[in-house]
Protein backbone atom coordinates (compact mmCIF):
# COMPACT_ATOMS: atom_id res chain seq x y z
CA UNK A 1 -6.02 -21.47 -10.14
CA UNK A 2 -3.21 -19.46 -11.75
CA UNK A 3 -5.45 -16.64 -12.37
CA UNK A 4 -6.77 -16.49 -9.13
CA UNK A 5 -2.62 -15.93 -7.81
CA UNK A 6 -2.97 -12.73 -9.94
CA UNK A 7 -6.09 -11.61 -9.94
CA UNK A 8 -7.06 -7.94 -8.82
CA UNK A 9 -8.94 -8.92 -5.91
CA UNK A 10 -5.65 -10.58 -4.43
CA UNK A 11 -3.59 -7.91 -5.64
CA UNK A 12 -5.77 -5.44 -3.42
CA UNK A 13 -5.50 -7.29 -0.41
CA UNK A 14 -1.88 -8.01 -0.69
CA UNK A 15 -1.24 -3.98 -1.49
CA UNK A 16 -3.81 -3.31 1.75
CA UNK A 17 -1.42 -5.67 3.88
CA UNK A 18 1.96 -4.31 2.42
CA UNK A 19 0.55 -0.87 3.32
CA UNK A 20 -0.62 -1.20 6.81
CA UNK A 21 2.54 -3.20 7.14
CA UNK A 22 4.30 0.11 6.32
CA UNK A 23 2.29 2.35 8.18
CA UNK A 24 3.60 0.37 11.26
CA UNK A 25 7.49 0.74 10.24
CA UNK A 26 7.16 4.17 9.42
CA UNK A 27 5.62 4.73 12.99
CA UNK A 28 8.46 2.82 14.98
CA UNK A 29 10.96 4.27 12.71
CA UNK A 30 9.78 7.80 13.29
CA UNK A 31 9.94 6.81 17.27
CA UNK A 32 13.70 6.16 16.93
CA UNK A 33 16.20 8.50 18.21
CA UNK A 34 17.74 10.17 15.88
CA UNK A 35 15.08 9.39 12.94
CA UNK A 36 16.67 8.30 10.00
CA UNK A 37 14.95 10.76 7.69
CA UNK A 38 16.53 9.35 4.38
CA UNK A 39 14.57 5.80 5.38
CA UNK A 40 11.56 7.71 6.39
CA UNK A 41 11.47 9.64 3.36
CA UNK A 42 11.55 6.86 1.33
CA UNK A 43 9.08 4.66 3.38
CA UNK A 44 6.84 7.75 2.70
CA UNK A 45 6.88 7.74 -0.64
CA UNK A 46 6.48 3.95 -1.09
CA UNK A 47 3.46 4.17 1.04
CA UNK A 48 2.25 6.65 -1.32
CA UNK A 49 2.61 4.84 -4.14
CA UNK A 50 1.32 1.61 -2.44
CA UNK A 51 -1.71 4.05 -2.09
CA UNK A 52 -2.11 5.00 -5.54
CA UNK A 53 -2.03 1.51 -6.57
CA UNK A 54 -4.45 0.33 -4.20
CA UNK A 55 -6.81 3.20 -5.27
CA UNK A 56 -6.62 1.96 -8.98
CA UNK A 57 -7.00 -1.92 -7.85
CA UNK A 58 -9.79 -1.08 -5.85
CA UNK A 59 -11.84 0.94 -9.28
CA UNK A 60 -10.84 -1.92 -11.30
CA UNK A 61 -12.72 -4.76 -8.75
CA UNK A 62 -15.34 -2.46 -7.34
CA UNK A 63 -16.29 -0.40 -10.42
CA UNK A 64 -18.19 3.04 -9.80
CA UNK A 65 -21.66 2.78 -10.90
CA UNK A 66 -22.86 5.87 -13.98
CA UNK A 67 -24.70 8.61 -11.96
């Protein structure tokens, strides 16, 4: 059961949730008058890097097939 806590499956799903979960703070926080740009900026780039990640988990469950 321990490996299934860790396993790359979970770790996509949990990276898809923290993501979306990010997409929606950026948004409000974006709505806010005045924008904090230092917290966006840094929302940003954690949501890229959530997006890199997830792009790797996803090669390493689903792997591409040869052409």
């Amino acid at each position: 059961m321990d490996s299934n806590l860790h396993s790359f499956s979970r770790q996509l799903i949990e990276s898809r949730i923290e993501h979306a979960d990010l997409d929606a703070t950026i948004d409000r926080l974006a709505e806010a008058v005045p924008p904090n740009e230092l917290m966006l900026r840094r929302l940003k780039k954690r949501r890229l890097a959530l997006r890199d990640r997830i792009e790797r988990l996803a090669r390493l469950v689903e792997p591409q097939e040869p052409a």
